[in-house]
C-alpha atoms as a PDB file:
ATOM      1  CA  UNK A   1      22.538  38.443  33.758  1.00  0.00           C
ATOM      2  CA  UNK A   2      23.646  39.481  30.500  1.00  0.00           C
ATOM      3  CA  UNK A   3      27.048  37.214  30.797  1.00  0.00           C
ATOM      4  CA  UNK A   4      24.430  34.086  31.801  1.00  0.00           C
ATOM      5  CA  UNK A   5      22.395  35.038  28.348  1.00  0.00           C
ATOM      6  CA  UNK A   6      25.095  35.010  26.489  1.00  0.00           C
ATOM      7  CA  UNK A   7      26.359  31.412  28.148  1.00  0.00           C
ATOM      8  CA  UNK A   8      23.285  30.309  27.582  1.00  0.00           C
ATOM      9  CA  UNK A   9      22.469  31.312  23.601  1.00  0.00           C
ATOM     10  CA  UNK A  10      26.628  30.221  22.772  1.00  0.00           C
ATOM     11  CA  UNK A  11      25.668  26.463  24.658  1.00  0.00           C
ATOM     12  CA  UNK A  12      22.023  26.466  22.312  1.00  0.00           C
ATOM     13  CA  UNK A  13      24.441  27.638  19.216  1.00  0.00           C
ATOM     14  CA  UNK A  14      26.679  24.506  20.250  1.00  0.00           C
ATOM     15  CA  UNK A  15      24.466  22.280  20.640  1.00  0.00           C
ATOM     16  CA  UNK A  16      22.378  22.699  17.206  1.00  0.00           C
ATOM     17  CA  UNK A  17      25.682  22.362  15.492  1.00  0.00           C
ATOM     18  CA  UNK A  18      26.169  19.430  17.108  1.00  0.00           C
ATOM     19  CA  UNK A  19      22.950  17.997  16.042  1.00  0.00           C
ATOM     20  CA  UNK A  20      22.819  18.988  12.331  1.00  0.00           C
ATOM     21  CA  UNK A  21      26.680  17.291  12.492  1.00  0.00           C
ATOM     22  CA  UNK A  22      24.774  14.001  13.873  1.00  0.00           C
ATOM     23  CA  UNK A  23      23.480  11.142  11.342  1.00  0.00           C
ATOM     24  CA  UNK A  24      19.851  11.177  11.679  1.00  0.00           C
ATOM     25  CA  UNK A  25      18.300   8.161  12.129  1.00  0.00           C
ATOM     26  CA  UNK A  26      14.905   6.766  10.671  1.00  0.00           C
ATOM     27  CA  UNK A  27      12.390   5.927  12.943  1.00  0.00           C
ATOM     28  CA  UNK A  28      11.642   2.405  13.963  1.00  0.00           C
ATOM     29  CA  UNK A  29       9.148   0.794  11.876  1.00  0.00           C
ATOM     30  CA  UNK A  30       7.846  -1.205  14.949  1.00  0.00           C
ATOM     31  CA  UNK A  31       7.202   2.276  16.676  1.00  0.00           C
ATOM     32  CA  UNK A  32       4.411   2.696  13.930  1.00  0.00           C
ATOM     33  CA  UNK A  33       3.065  -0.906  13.598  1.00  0.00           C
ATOM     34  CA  UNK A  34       1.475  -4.019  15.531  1.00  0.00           C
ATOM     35  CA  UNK A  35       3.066  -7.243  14.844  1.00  0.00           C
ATOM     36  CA  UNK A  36      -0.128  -9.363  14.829  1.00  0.00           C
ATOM     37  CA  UNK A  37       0.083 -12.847  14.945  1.00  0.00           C
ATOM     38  CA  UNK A  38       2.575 -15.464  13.024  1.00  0.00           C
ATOM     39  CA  UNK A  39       5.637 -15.343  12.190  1.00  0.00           C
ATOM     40  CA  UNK A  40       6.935 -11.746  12.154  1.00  0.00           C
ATOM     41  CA  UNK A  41      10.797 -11.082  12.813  1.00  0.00           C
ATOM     42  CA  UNK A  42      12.088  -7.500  13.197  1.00  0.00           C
ATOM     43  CA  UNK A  43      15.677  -7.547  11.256  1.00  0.00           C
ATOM     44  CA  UNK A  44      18.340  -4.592  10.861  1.00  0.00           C
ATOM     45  CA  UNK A  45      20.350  -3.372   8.072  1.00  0.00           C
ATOM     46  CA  UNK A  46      23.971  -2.131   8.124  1.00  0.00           C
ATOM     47  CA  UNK A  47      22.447   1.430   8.592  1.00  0.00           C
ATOM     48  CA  UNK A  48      20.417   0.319  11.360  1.00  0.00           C
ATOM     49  CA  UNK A  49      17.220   0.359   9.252  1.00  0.00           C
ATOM     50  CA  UNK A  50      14.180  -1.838  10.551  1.00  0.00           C
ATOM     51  CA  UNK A  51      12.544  -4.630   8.101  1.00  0.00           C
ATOM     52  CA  UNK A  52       9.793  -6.794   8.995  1.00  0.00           C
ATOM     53  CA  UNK A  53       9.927 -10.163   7.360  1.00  0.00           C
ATOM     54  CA  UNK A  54       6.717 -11.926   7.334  1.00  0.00           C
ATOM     55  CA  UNK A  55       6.342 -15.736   6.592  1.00  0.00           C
ATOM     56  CA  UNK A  56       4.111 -18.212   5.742  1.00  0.00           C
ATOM     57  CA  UNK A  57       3.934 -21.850   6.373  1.00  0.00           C
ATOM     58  CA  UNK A  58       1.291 -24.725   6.455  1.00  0.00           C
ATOM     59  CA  UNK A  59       0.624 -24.092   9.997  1.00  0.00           C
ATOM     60  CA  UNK A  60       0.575 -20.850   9.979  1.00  0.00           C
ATOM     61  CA  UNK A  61       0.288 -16.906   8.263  1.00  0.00           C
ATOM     62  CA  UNK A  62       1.275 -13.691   9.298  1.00  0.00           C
ATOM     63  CA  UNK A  63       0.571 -10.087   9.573  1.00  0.00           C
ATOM     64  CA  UNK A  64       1.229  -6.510  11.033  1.00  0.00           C
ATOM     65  CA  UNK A  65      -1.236  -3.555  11.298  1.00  0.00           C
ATOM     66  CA  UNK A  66      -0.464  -0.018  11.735  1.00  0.00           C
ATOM     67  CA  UNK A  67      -1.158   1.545  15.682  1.00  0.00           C
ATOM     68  CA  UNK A  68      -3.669   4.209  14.170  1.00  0.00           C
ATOM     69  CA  UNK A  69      -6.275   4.950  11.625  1.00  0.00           C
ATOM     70  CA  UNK A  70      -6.673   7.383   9.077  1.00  0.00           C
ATOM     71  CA  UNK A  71      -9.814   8.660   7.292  1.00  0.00           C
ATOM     72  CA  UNK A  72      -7.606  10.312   4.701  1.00  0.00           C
ATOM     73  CA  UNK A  73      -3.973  10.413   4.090  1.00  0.00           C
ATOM     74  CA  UNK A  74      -1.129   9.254   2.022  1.00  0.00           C
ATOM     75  CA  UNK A  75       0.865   5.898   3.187  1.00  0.00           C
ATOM     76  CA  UNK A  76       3.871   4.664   1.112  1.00  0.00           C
ATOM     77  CA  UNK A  77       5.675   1.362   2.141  1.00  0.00           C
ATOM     78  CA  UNK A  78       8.637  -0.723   0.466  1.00  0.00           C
ATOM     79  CA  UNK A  79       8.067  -4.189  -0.153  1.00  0.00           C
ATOM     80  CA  UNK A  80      10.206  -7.512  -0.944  1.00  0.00           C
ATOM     81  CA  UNK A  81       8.181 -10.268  -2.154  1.00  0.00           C
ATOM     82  CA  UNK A  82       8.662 -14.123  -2.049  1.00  0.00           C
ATOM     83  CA  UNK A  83      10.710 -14.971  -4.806  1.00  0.00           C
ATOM     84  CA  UNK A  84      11.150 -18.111  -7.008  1.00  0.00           C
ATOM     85  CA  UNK A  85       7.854 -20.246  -6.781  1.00  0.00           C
ATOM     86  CA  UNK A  86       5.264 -18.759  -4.484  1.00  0.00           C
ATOM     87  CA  UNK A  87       2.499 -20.058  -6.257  1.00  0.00           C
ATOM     88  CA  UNK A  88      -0.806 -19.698  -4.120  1.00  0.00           C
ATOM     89  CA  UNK A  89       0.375 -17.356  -1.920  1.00  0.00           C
ATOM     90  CA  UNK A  90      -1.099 -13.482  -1.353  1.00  0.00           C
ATOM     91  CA  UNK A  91       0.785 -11.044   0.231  1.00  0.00           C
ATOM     92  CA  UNK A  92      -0.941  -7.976   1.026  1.00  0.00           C
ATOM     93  CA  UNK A  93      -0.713  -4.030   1.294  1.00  0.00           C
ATOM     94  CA  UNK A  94      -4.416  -2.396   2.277  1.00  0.00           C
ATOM     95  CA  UNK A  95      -6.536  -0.611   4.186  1.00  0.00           C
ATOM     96  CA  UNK A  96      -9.816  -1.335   6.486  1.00  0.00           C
ATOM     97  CA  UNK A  97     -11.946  -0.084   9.044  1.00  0.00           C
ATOM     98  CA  UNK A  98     -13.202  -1.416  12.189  1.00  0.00           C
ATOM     99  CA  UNK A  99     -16.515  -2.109  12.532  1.00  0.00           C
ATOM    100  CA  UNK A 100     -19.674  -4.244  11.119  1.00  0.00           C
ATOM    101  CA  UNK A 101     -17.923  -6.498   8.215  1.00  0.00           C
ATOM    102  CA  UNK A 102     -21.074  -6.011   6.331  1.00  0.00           C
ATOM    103  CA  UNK A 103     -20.746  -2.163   6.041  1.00  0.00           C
ATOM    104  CA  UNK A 104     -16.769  -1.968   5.978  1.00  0.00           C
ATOM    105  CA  UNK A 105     -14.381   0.243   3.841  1.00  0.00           C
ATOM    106  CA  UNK A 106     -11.321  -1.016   1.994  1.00  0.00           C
ATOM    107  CA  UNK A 107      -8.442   0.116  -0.173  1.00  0.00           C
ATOM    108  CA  UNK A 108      -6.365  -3.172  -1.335  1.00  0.00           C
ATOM    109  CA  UNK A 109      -3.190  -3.984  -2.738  1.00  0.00           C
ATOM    110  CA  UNK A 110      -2.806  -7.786  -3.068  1.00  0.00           C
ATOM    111  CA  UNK A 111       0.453  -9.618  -4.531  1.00  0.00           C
ATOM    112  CA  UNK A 112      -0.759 -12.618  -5.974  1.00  0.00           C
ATOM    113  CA  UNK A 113       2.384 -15.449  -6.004  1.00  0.00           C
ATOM    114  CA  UNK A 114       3.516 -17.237  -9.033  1.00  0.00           C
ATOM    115  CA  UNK A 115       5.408 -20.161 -10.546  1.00  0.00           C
ATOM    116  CA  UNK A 116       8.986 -19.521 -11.541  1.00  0.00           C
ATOM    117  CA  UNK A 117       9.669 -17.583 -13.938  1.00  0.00           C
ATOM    118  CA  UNK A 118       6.196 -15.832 -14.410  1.00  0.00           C
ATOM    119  CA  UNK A 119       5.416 -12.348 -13.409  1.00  0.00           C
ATOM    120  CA  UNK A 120       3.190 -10.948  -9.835  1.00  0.00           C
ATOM    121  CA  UNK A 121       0.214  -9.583 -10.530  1.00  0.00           C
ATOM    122  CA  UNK A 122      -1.521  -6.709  -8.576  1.00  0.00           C
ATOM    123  CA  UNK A 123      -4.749  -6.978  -7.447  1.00  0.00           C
ATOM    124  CA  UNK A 124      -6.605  -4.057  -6.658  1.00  0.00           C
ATOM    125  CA  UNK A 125      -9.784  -3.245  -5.319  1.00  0.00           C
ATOM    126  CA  UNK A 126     -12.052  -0.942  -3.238  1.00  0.00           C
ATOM    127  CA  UNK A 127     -14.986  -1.195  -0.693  1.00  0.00           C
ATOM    128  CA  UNK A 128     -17.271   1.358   0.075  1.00  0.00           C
ATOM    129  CA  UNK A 129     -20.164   0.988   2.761  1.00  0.00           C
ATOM    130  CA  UNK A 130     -19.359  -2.964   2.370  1.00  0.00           C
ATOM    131  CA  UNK A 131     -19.713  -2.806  -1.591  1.00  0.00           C
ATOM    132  CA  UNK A 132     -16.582  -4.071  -3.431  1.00  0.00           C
ATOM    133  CA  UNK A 133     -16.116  -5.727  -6.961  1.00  0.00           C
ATOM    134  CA  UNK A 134     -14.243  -3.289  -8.385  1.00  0.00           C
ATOM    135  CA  UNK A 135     -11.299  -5.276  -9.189  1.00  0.00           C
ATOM    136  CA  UNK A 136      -8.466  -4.292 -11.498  1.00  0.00           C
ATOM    137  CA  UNK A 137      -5.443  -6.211 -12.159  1.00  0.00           C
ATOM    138  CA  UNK A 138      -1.825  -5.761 -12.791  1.00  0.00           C
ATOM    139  CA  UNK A 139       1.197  -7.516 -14.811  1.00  0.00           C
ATOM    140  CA  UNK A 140       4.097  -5.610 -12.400  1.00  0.00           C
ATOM    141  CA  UNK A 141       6.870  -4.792 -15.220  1.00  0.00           C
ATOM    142  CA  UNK A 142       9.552  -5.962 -13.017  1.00  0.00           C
ATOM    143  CA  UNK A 143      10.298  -8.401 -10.785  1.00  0.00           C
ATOM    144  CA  UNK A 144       9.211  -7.705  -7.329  1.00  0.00           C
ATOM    145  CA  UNK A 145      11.218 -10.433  -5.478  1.00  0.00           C
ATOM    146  CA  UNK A 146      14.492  -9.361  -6.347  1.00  0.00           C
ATOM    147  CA  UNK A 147      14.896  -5.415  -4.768  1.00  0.00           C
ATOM    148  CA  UNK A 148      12.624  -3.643  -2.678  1.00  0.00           C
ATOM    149  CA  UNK A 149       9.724  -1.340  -4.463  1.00  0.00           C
ATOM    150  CA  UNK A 150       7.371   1.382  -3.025  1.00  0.00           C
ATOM    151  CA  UNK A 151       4.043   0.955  -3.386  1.00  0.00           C
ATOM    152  CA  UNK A 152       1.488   3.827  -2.637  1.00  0.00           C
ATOM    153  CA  UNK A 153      -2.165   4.593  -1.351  1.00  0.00           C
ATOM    154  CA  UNK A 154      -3.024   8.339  -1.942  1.00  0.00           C
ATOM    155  CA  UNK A 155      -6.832   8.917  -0.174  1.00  0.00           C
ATOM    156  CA  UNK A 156      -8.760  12.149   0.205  1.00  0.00           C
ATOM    157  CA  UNK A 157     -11.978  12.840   0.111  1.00  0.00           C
ATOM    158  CA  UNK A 158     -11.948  13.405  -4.133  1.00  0.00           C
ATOM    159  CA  UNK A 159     -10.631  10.849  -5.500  1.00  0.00           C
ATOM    160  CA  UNK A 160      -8.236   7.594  -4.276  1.00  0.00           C
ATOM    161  CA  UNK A 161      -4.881   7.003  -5.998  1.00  0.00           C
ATOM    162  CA  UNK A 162      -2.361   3.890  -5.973  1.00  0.00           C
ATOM    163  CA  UNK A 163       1.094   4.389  -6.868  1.00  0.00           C
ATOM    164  CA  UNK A 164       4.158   1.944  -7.882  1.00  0.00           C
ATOM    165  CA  UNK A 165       7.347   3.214  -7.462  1.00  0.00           C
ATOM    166  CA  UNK A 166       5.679   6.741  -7.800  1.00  0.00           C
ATOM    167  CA  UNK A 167       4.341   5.841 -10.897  1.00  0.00           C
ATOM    168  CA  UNK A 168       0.436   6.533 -11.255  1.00  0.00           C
ATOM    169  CA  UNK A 169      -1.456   3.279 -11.776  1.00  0.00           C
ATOM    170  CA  UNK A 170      -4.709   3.638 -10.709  1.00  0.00           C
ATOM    171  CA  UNK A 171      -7.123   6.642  -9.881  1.00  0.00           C
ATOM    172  CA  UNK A 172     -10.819   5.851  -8.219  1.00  0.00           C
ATOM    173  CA  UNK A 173     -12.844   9.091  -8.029  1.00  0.00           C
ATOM    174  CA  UNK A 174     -15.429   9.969  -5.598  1.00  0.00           C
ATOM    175  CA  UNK A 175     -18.768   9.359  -8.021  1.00  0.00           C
ATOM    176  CA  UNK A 176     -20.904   9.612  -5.126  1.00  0.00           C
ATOM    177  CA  UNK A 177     -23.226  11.981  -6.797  1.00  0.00           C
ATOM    178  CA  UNK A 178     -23.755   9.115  -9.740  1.00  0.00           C
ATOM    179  CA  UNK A 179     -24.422   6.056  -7.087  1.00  0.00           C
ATOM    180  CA  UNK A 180     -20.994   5.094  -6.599  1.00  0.00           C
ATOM    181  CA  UNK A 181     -20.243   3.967  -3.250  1.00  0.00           C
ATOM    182  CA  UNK A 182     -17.015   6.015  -2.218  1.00  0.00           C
ATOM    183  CA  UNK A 183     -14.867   5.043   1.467  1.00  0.00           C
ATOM    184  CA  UNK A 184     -15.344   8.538   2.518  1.00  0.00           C
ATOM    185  CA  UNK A 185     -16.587   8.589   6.470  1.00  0.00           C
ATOM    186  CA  UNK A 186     -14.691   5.497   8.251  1.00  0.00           C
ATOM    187  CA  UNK A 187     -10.736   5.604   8.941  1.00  0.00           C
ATOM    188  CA  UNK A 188      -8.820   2.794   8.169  1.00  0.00           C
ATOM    189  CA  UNK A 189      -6.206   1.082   9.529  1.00  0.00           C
ATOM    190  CA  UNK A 190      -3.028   0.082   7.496  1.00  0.00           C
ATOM    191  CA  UNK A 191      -2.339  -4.074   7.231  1.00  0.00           C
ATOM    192  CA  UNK A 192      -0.293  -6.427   5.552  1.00  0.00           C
ATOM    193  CA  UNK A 193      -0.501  -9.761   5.557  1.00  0.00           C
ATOM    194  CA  UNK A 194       0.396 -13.398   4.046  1.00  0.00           C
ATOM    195  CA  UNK A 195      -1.143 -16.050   3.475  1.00  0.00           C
ATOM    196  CA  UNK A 196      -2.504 -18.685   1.431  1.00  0.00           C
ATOM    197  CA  UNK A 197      -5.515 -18.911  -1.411  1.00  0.00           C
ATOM    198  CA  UNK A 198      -4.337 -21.404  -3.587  1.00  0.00           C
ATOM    199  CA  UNK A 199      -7.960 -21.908  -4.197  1.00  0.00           C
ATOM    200  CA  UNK A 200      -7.800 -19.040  -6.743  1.00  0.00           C
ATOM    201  CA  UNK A 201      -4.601 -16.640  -6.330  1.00  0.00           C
ATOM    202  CA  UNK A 202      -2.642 -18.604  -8.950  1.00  0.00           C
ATOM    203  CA  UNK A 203      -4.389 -19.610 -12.706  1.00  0.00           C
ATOM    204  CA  UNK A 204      -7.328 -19.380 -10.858  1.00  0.00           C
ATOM    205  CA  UNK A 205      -6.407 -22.008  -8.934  1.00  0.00           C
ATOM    206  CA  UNK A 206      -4.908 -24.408 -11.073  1.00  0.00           C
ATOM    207  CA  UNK A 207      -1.249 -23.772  -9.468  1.00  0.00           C
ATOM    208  CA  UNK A 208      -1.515 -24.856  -5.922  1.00  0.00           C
ATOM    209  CA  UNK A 209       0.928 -24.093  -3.276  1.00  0.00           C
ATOM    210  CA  UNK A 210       4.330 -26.317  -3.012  1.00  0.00           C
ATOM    211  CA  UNK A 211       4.460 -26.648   0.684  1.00  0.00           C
ATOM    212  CA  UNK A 212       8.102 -28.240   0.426  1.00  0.00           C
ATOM    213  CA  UNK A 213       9.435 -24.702  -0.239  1.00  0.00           C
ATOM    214  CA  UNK A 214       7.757 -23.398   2.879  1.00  0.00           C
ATOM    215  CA  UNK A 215       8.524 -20.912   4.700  1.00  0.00           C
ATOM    216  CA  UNK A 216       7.455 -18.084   2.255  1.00  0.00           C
ATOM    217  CA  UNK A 217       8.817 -15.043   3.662  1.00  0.00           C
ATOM    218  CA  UNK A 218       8.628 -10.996   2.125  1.00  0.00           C
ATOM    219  CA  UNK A 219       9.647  -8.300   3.878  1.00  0.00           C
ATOM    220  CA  UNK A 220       8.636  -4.683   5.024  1.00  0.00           C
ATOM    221  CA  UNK A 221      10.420  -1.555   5.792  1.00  0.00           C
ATOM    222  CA  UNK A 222      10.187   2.818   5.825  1.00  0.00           C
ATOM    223  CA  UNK A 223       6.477   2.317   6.304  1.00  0.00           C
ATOM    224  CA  UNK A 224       5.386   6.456   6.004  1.00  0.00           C
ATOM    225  CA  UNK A 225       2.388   7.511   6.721  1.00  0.00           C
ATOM    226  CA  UNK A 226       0.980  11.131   6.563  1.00  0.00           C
ATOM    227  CA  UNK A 227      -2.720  11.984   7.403  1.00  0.00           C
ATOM    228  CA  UNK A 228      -4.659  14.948   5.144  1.00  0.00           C
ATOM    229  CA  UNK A 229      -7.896  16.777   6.175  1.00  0.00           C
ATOM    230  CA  UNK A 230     -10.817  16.168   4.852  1.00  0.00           C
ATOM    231  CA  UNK A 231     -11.607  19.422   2.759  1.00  0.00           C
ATOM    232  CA  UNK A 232      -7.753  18.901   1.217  1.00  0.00           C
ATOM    233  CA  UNK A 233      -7.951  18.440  -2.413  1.00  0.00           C
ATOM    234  CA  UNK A 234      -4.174  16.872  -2.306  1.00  0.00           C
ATOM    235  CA  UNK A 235      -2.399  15.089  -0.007  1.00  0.00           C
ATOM    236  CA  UNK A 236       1.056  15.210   0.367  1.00  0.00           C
ATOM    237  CA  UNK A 237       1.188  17.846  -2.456  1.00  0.00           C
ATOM    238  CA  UNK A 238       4.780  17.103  -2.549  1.00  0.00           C
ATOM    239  CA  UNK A 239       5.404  13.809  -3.409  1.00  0.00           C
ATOM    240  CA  UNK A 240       4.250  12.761  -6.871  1.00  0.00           C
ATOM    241  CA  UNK A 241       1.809  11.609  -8.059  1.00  0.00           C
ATOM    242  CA  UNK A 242      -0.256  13.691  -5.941  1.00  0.00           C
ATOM    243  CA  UNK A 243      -0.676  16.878  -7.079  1.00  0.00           C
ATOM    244  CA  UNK A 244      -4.075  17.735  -6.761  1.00  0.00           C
ATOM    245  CA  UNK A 245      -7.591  16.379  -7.736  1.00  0.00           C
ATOM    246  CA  UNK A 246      -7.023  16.986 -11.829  1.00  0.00           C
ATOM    247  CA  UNK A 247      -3.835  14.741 -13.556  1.00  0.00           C
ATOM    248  CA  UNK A 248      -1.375  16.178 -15.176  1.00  0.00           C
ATOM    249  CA  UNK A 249       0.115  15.556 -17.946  1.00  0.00           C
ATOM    250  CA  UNK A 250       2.586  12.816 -17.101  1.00  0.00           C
ATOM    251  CA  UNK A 251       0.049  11.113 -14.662  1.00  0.00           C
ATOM    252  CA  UNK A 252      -2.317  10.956 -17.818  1.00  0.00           C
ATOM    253  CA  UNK A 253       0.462   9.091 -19.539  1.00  0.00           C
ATOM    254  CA  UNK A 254       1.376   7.199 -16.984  1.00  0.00           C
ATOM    255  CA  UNK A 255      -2.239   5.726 -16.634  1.00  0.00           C
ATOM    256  CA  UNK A 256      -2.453   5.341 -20.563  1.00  0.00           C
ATOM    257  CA  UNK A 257       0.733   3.464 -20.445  1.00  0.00           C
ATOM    258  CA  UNK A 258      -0.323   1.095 -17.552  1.00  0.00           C
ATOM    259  CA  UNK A 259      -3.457   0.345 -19.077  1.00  0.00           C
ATOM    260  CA  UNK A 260      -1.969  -1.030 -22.380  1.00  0.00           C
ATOM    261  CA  UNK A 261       1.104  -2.584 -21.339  1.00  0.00           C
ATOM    262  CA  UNK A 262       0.218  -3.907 -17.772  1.00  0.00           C
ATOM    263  CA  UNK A 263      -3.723  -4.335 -16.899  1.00  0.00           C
ATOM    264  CA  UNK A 264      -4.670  -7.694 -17.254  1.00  0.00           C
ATOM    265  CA  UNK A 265      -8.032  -7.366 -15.425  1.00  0.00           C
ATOM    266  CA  UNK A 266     -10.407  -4.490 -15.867  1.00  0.00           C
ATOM    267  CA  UNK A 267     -13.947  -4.753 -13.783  1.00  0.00           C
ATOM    268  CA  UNK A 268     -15.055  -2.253 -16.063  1.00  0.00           C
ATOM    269  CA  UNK A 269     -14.679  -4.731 -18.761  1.00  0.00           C
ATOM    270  CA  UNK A 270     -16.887  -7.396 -16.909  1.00  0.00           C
ATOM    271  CA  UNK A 271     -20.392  -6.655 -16.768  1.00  0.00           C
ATOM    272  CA  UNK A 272     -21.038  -9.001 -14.243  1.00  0.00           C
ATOM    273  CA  UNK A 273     -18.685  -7.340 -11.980  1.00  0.00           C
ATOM    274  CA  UNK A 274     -20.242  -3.590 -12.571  1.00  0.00           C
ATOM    275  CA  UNK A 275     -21.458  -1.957  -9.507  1.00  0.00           C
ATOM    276  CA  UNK A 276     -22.754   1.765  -9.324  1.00  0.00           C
ATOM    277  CA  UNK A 277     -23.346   3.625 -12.883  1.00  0.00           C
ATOM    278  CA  UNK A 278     -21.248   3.682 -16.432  1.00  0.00           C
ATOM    279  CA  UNK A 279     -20.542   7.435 -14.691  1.00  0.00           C
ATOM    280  CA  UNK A 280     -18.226   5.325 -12.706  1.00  0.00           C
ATOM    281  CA  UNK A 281     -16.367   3.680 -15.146  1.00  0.00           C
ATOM    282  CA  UNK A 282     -16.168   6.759 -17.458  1.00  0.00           C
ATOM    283  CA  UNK A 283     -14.353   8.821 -14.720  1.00  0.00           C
ATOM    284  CA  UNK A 284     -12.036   6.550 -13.670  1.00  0.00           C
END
């Protein structure tokens, strides 16, 4: 018995040595998603890595969702964009529930294309209950088409964060208490998409979409997703940007910084656009 033990803890010892000596590998991103509909081709890197490349054509778009739903949680994914020309075309990053359209939740991320040689702009909004219009816009400081970036949706139940490369660009508090609707009982599921809106995406319109240059293709890959309770006051406490419900310092400045260099769109700005209370504005 005790020469059997023995065997039996030196084979465990073995094999654990064995696997910390193996190359781990990262999970398929198809084990986490739903290719949809369109045109959506798994690829593989030299390291064995998944991407998704999504296109878009006259005939048809494309998209992918994510197999489950969170009510709160932090999900980070890397994105390639269309590059040269993609005037009129939206490719997307957000989340949504399921249910009644009228009284849905949303977190968005859209990527709205542009004619060569001038920058993406993120478009960001929220719904709450159905309620939305609280658009902000982006000028990205970089170009998005050449090298994969990670973009980021922080939710709990105090406040909503999105993230660029780690760096803090918005914050949407929960202002419930000051009319404010806030997506705090439905889970969401994770999409992206492509597709046209060359009725508005690019100069309001003006640009339309060159069709010659079709297909329009970006591409997807380490799509992470972590869920958080709903009495946590940070989620994923250690990844930054997310350190609790109060910034620090650096996410203060980061914010600041954002706001004068990059925001080209500010619903706060717009009275016509104001939902909820000033409260709302003020905290945000």
């Amino acid at each position: 018995m005790g020469q059997a033990r023995a065997y039996l803890l030196a084979s465990l010892a073995a094999f654990y040595l064995v696997a910390l000596a193996t190359p781990q590998v990262a999970a398929d991103m198809t084990d986490e998603v739903n290719l949809l509909w369109g045109k959506c081709n798994v690829l593989r890197d030299g390291a064995g890595r998944q991407t998704v490349a999504m296109s878009l054509d006259r005939s048809t778009t494309s998209g992918f969702s994510s197999k489950i739903k969170y009510l709160f949680g932090r999900i980070d994914m890397e994105i390639k964009l269309v590059p040269g020309n993609s005037a009129g075309t939206v490719t997307t990053f957000y989340m949504m529930s399921e249910g009644p359209w009228q009284y849905h939740d949303e977190i968005d991320l859209e990527f709205l294309g542009n004619s060569t040689s001038n920058p993406y702009t993120l478009h960001t909004n929220v719904y709450a209950r159905g309620v939305g219009s609280r658009e902000k816009g982006y000028r990205l400081w970089f170009d998005p088409s050449q090298d994969f970036h990670t973009y980021s949706i922080i939710s709990t139940q105090q406040y909503i964060r999105i993230l660029v490369d780690n760096k803090l660009i918005r914050q949407i508090k929960n202002q419930m208490m000051y009319g404010a609707p806030y997506p705090n009982y439905q889970p969401m599921r994770v999409y992206s998409t492509i597709w046209n809106a060359d009725d508005w995406a690019t100069q309001g319109g003006r640009v339309k979409t060159d069709w010659s240059l079709a297909p329009f293709t970006a591409y997807f890959r380490n799509y992470k997703a972590s869920t958080c309770s709903p009495s946590s006051k940070a989620c994923g406490q250690s990844s930054p940007g997310s350190s609790g419900p109060e910034l620090d310092q650096t996410q203060q400045q980061q914010l600041k910084e954002v706001a004068a260099n990059s925001k080209v769109y500010d619903y706060c700005d717009d009275s016509k656009r104001r939902i909820g209370s000033p409260k709302d504005c003020e905290s945000q």
